[in-house]
Protein backbone atom coordinates (compact mmCIF):
# COMPACT_ATOMS: atom_id res chain seq x y z
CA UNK A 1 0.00 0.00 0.00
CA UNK A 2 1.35 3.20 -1.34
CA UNK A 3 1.33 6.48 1.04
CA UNK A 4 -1.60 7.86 -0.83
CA UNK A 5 -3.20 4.82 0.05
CA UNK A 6 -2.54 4.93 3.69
CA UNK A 7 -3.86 8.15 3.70
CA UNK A 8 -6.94 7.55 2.50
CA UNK A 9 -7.14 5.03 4.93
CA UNK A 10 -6.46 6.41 8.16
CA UNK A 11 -9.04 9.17 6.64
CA UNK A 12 -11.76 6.74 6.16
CA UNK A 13 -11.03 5.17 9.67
CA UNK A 14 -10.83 8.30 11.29
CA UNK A 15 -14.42 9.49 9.91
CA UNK A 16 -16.04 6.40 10.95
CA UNK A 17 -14.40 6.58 14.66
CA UNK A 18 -15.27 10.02 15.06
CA UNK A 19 -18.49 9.01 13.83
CA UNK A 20 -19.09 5.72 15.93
CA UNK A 21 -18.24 8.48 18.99
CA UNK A 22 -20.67 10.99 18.45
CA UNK A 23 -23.50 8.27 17.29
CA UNK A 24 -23.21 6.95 20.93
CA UNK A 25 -22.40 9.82 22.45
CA UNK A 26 -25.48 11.91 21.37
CA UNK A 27 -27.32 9.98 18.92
CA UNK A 28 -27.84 10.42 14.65
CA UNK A 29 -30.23 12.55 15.17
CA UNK A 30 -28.52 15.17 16.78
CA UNK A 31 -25.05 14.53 14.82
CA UNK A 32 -24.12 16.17 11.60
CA UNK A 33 -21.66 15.51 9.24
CA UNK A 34 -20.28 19.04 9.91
CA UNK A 35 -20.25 17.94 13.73
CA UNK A 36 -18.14 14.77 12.51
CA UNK A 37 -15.85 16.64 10.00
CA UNK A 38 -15.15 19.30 12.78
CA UNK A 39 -14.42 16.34 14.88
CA UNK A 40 -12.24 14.16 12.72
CA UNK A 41 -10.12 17.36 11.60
CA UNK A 42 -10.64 16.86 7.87
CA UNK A 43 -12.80 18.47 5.09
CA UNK A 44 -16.66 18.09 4.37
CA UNK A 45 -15.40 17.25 0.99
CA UNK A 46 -13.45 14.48 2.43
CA UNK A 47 -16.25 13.05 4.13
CA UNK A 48 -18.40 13.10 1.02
CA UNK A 49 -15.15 11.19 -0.88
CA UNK A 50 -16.05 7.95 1.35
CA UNK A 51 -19.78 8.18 2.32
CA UNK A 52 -23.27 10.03 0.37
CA UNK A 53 -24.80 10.69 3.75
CA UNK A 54 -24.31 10.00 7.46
CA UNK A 55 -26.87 6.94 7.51
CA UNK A 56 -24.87 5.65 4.61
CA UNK A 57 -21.94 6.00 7.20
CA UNK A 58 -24.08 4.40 10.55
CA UNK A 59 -25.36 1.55 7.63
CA UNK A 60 -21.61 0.52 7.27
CA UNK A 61 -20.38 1.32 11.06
CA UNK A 62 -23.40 -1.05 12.05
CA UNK A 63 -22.64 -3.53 9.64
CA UNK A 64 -19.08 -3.41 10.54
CA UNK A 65 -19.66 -3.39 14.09
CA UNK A 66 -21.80 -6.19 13.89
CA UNK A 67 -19.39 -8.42 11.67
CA UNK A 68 -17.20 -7.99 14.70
CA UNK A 69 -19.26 -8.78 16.96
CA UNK A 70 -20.57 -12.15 15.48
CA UNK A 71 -16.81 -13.05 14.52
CA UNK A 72 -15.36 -12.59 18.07
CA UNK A 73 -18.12 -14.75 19.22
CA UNK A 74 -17.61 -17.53 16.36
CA UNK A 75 -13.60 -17.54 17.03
CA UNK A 76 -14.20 -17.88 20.93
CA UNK A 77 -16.19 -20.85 20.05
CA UNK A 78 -13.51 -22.44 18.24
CA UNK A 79 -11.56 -22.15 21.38
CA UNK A 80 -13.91 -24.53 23.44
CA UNK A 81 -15.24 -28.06 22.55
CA UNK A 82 -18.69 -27.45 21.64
CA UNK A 83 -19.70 -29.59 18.64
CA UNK A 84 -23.58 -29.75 18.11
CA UNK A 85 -25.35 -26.92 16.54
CA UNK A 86 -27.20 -26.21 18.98
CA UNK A 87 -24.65 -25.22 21.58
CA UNK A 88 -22.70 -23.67 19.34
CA UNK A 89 -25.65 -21.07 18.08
CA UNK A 90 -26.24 -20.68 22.03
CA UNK A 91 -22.45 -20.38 23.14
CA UNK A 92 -22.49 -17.37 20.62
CA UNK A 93 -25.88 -15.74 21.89
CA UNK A 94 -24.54 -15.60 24.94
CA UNK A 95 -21.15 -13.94 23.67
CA UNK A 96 -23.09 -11.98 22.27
CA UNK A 97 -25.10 -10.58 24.58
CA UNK A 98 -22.20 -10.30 27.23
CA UNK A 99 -20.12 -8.39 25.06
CA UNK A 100 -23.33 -5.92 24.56
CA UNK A 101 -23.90 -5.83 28.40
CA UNK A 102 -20.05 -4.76 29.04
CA UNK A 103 -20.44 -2.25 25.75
CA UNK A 104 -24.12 -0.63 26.32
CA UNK A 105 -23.06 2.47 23.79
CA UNK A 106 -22.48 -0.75 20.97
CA UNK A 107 -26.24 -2.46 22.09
CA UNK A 108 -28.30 0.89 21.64
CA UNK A 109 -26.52 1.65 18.24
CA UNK A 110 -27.08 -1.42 16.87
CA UNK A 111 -29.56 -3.57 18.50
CA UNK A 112 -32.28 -2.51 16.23
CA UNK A 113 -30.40 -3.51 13.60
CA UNK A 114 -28.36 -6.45 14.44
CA UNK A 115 -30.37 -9.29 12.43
CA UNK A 116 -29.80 -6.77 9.17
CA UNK A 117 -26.71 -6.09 9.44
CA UNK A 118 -26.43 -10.50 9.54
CA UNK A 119 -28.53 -10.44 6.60
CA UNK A 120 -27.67 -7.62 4.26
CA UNK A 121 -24.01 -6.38 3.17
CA UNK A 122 -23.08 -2.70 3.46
CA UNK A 123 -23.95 -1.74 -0.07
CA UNK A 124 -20.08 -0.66 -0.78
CA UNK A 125 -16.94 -2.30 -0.02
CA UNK A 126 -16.05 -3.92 3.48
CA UNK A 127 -14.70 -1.34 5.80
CA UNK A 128 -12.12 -3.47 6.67
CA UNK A 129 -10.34 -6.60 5.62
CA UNK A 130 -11.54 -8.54 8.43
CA UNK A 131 -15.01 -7.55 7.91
CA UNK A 132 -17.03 -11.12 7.03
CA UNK A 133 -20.33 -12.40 6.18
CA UNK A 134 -21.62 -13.84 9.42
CA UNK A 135 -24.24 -15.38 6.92
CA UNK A 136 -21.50 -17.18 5.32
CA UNK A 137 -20.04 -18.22 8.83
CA UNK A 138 -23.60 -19.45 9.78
CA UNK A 139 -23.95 -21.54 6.58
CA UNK A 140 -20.53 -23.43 7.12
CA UNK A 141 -21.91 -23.82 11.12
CA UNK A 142 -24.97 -25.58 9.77
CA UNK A 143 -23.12 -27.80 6.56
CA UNK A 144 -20.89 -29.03 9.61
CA UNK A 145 -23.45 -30.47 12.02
CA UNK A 146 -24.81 -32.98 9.22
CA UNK A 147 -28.43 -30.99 10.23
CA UNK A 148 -31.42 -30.21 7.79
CA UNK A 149 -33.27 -27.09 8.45
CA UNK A 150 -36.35 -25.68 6.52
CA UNK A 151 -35.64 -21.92 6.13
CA UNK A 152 -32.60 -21.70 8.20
CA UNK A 153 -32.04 -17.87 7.54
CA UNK A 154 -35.85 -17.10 8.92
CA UNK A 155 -34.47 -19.68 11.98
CA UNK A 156 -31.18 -17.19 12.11
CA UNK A 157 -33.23 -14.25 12.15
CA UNK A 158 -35.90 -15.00 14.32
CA UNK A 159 -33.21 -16.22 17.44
CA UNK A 160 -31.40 -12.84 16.34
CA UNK A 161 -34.54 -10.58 16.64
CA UNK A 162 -35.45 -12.80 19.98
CA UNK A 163 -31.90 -12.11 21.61
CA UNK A 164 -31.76 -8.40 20.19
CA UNK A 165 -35.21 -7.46 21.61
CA UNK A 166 -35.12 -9.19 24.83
CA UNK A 167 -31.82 -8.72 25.80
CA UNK A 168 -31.79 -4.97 24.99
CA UNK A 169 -34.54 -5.15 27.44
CA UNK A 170 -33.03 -6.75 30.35
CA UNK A 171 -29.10 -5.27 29.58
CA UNK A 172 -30.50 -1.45 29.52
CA UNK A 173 -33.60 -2.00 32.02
CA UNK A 174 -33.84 -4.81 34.14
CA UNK A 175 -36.83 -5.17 32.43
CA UNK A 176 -38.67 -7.49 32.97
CA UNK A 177 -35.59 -9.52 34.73
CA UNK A 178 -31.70 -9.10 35.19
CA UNK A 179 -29.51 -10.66 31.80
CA UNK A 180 -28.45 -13.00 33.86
CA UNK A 181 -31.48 -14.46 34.81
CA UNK A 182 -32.91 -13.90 31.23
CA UNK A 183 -30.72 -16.08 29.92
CA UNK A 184 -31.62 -19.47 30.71
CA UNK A 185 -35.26 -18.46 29.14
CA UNK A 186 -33.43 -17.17 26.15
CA UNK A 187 -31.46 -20.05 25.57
CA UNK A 188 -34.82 -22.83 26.06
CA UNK A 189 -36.52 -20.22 23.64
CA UNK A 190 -33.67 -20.36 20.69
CA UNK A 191 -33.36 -24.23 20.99
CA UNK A 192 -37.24 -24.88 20.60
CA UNK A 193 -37.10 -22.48 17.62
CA UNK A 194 -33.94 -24.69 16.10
CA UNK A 195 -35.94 -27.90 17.01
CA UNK A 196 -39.19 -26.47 15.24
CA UNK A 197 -37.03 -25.83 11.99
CA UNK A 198 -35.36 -29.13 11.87
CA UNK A 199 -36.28 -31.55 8.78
């Protein structure tokens, strides 16, 4: 990578830091991109070389944030000796939500979100090389357990939207119990819904 190409780099990163910041700092809403640009120290015309808009830059930070997310989980599970596909999904639900209970800024940025950002690519390039498809990921997951599922991306998404919803709940309220006693529920919940999709 040339020095041009460095540039441009730390540039990008340095919008979508400053960015991530002031998302969970004060919200979209009340961020603009002149807020970020002031921030980052660069040009608005910079910021327009990388992203149209600043939910074309949240789309990306959420996807990318996400990717992270899943992919910590999935290489902590290759650390332990959990074969079957069921306690693997649930070993990463739970990394999942821990990680989202130590980071609360991370949950309410992307919470609503997280099951798209599995779903659906950023509509540009990867932020970063090791962005991945957790969809990808989850395929491999379910070719290795020898299982048949009928629709397993609605099975994905609906344990997703479950763990999203409910543990947003409990992490940021208590509401209507504690994480930690949430997640035994949770995890009875996501395996019925595996059972119910298996052919």
């Amino acid at each position: 990578m040339g020095k041009a190409d460095q540039n441009k780099k730390l540039k990008m990163e340095n919008l979508l830091n400053t960015s991530f910041e002031l998302f969970t700092s004060q919200g979209i809403n009340k961020t603009s991109i002149q807020d970020i640009v002031n921030k980052a120290g660069v040009a608005k015309g910079t910021f327009y070389l990388y992203f149209k808009d600043k939910y074309d830059i949240r789309n990306r930070l959420i996807a990318h944030k996400s990717s992270q997310l899943f992919m910590q989980a999935y290489n902590a599970l290759q650390e332990t000796k959990i074969r079957d596909f069921e306690g693997r999904l649930i070993f990463i639900m739970d990394y999942v939500l821990d990680e989202l209970e130590a980071n609360k800024g991370l949950l309410a940025f992307i919470y609503k979100d997280l099951s798209w950002a599995v779903f659906k690519k950023a509509l540009t390039t990867p932020m970063s090389s090791e962005d991945v498809d957790f969809g990808e990921v989850y395929r491999h997951m379910i070719e290795e357990s020898e299982l048949h599922f009928r629709d397993p991306e609605v099975m994905l998404f609906m344990i997703i939207e479950l763990v999203g919803s409910t543990g947003y709940s409990s992490i940021m309220y208590k509401d209507p119990v504690s994480l930690k006693d949430l997640k035994p529920h949770l995890e009875l919940a996501a395996r019925s819904i595996i059972r119910q999709f298996v052919i």
